[in-house]
N, C-alpha and C. Protein backbone atom coordinates (compact mmCIF):
# COMPACT_ATOMS: atom_id res chain seq x y z
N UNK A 1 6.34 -24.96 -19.58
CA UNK A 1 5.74 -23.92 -18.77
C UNK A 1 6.55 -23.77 -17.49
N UNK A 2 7.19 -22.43 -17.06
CA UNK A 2 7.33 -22.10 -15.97
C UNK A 2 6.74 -21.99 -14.77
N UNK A 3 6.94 -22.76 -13.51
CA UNK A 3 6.58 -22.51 -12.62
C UNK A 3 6.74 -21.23 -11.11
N UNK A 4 6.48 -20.32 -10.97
CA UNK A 4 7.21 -19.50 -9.83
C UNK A 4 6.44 -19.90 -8.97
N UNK A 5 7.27 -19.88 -7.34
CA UNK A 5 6.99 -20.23 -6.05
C UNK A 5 6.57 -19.08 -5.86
N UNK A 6 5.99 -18.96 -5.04
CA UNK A 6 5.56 -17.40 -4.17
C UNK A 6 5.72 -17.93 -2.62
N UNK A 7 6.60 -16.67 -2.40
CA UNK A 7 7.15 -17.19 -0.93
C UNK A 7 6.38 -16.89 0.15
N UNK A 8 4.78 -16.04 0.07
CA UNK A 8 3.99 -15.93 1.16
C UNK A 8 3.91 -17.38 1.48
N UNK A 9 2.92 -18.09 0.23
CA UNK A 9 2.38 -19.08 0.23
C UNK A 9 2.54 -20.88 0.09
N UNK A 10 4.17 -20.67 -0.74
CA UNK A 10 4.55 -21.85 -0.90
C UNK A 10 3.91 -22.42 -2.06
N UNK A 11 2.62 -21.98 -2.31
CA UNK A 11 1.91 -22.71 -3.63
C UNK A 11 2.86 -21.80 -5.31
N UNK A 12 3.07 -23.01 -5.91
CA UNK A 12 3.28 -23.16 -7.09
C UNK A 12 2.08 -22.34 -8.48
N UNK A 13 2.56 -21.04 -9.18
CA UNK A 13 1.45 -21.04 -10.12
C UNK A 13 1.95 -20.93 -11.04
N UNK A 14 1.18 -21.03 -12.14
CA UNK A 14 1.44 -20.99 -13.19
C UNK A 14 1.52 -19.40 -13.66
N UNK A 15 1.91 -19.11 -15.12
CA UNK A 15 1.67 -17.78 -15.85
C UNK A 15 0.23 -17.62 -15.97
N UNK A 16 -0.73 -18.93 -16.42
CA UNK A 16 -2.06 -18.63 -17.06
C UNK A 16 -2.92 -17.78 -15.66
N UNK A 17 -2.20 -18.96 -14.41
CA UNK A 17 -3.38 -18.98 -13.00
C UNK A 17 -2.75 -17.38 -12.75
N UNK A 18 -1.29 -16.87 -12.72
CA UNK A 18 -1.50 -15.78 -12.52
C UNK A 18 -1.89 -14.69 -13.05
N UNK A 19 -2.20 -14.59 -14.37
CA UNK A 19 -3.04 -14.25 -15.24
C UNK A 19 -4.23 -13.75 -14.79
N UNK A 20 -5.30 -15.10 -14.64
CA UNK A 20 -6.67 -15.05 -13.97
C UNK A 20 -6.65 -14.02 -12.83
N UNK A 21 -5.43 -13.49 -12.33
CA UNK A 21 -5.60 -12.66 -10.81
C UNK A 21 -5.72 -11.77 -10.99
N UNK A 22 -5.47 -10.94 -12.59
CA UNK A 22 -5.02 -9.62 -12.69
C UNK A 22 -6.04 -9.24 -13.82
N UNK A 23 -6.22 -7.73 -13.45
CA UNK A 23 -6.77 -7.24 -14.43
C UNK A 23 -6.50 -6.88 -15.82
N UNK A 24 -7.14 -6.37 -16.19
CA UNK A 24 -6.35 -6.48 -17.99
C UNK A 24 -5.62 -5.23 -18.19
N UNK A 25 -5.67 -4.20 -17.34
CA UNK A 25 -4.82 -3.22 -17.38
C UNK A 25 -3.54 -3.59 -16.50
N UNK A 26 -3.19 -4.48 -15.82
CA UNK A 26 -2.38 -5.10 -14.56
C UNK A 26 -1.31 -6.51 -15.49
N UNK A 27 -2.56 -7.21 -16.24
CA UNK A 27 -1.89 -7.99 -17.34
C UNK A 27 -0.96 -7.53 -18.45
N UNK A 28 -1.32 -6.03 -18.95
CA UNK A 28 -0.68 -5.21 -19.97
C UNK A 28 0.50 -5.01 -19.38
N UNK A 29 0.38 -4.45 -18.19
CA UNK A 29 1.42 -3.44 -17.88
C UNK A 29 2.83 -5.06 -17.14
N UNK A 30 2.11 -5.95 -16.54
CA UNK A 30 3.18 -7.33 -16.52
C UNK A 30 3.39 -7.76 -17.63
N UNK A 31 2.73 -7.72 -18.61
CA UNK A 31 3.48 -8.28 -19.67
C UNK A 31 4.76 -7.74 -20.25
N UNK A 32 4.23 -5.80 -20.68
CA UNK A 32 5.48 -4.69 -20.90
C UNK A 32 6.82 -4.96 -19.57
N UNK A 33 6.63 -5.10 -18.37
CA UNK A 33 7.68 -5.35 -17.61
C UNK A 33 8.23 -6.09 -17.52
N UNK A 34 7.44 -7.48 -17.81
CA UNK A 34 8.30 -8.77 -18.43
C UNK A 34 9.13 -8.82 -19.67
N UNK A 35 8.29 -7.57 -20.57
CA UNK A 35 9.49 -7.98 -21.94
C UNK A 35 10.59 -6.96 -21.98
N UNK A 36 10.33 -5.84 -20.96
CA UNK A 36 11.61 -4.87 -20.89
C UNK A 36 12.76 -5.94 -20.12
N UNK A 37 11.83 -6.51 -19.14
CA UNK A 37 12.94 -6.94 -18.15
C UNK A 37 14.12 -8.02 -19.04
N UNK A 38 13.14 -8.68 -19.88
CA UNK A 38 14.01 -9.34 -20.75
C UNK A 38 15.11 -9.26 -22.00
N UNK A 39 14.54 -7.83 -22.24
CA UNK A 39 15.46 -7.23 -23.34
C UNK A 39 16.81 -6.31 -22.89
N UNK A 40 16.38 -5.97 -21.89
CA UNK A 40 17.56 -5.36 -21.07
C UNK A 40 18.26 -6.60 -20.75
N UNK A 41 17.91 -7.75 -19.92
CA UNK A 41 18.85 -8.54 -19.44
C UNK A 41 19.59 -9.00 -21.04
N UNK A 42 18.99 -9.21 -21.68
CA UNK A 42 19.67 -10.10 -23.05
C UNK A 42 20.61 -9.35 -23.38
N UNK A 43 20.88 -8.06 -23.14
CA UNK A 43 21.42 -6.82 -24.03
C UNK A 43 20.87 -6.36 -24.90
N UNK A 44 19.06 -6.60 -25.38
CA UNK A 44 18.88 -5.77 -26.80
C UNK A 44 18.77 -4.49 -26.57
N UNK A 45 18.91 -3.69 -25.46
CA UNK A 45 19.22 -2.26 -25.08
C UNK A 45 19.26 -2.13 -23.60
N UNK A 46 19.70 -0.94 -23.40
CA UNK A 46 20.47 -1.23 -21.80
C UNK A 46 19.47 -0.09 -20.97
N UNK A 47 19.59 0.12 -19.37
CA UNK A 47 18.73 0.30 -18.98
C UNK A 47 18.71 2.16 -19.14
N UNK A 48 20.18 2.21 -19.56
CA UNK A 48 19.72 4.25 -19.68
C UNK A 48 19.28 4.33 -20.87
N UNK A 49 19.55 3.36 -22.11
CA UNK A 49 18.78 3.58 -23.59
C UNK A 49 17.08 3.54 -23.16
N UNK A 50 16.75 2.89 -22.45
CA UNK A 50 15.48 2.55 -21.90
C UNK A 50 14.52 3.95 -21.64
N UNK A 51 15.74 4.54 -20.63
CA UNK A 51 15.50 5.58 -19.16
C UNK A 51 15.24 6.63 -20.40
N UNK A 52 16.01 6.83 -21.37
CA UNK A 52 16.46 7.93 -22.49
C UNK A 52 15.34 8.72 -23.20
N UNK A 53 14.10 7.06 -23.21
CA UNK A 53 13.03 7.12 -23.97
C UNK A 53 12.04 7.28 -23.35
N UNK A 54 11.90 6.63 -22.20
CA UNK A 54 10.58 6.79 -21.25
C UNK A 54 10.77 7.74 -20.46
N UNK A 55 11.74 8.70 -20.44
CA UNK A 55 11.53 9.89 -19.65
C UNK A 55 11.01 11.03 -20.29
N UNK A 56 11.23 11.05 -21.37
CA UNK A 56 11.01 11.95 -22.15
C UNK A 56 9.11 12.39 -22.83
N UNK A 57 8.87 10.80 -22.95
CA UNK A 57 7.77 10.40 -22.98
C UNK A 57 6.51 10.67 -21.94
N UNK A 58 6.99 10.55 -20.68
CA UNK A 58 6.38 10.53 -19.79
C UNK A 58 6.41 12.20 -19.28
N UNK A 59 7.57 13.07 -19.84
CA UNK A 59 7.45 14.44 -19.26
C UNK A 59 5.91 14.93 -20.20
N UNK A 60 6.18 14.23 -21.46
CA UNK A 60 4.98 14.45 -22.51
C UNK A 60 4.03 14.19 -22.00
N UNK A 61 3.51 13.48 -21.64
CA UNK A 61 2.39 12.91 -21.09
C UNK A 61 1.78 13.97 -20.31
N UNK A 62 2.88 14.82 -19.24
CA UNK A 62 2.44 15.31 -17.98
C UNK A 62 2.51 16.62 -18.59
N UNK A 63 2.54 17.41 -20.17
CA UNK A 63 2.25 18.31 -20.39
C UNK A 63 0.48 18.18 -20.81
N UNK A 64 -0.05 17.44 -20.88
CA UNK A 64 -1.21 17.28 -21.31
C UNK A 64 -2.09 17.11 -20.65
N UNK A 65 -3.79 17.50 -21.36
CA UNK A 65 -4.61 17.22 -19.75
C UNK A 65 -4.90 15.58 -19.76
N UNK A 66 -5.26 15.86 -18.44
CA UNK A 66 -5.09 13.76 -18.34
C UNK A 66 -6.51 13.22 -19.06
N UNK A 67 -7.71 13.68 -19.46
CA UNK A 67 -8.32 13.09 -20.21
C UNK A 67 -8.01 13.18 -21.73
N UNK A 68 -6.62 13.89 -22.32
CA UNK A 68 -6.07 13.47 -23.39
C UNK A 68 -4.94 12.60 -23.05
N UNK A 69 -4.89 11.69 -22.10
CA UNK A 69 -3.59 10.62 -21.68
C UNK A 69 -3.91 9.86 -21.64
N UNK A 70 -3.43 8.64 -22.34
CA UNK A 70 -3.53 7.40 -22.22
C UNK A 70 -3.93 6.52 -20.12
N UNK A 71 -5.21 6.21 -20.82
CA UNK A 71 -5.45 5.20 -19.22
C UNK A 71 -6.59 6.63 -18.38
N UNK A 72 -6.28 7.84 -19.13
CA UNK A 72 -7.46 8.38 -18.05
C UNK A 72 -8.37 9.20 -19.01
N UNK A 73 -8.78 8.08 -20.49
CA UNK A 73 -10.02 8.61 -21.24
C UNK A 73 -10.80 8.36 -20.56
N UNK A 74 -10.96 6.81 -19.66
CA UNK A 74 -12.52 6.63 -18.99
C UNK A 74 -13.37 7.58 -18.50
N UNK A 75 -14.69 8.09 -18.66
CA UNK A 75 -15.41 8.51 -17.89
C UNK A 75 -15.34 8.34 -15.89
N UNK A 76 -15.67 7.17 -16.21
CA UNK A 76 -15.08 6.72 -14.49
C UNK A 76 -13.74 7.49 -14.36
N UNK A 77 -13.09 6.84 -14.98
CA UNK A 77 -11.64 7.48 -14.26
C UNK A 77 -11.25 9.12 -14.65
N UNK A 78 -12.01 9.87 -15.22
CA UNK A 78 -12.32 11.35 -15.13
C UNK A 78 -13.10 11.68 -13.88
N UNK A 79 -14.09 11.05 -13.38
CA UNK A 79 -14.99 11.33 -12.19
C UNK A 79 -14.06 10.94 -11.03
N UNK A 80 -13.43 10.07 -10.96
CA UNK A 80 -12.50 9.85 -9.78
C UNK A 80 -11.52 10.87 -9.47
N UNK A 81 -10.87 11.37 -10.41
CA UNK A 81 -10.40 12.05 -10.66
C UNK A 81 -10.48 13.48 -9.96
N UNK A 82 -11.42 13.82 -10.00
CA UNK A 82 -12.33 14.87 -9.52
C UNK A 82 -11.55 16.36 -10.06
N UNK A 83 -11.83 15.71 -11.33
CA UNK A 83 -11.21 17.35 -12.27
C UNK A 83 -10.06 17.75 -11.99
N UNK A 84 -8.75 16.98 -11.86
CA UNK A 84 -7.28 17.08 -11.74
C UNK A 84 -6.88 16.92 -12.83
């Protein structure tokens, strides 16, 4: 098990303890950034093959209304929203 320092605090945590801090939409999205970050560094694709795919994706996204987009089906997060 890996340990990272955090330099506010000096305390030592773990993956699990930082885990416990985050929400499960916050856990998803560190996990996806942890395994891009790793596949890019390894070389299993580089960062404009990356850019190539998620831009394209994401223009998609922003043709659509946001309660057909991923992350803003919630009810709550339609009411926050306030009909945008």
């Amino acid at each position: 098990m890996i340990n990272q320092d955090t330099q506010e605090t000096g305390h030592t945590m773990t993956m699990p303890e930082a885990a416990k801090l985050l929400s499960r939409e916050e856990r998803f999205m560190a996990t996806v950034a942890a395994m891009n970050t790793l596949l890019i560094e390894k070389g299993v694709y580089t960062q404009d093959e990356f850019d190539a795919i998620y831009v394209p994706w994401a223009l998609t996204q922003q043709s659509r209304p946001k309660k057909q987009r991923p992350g803003w089906r919630s009810r709550i997060l339609s009411i926050l929203s306030f009909g945008a």
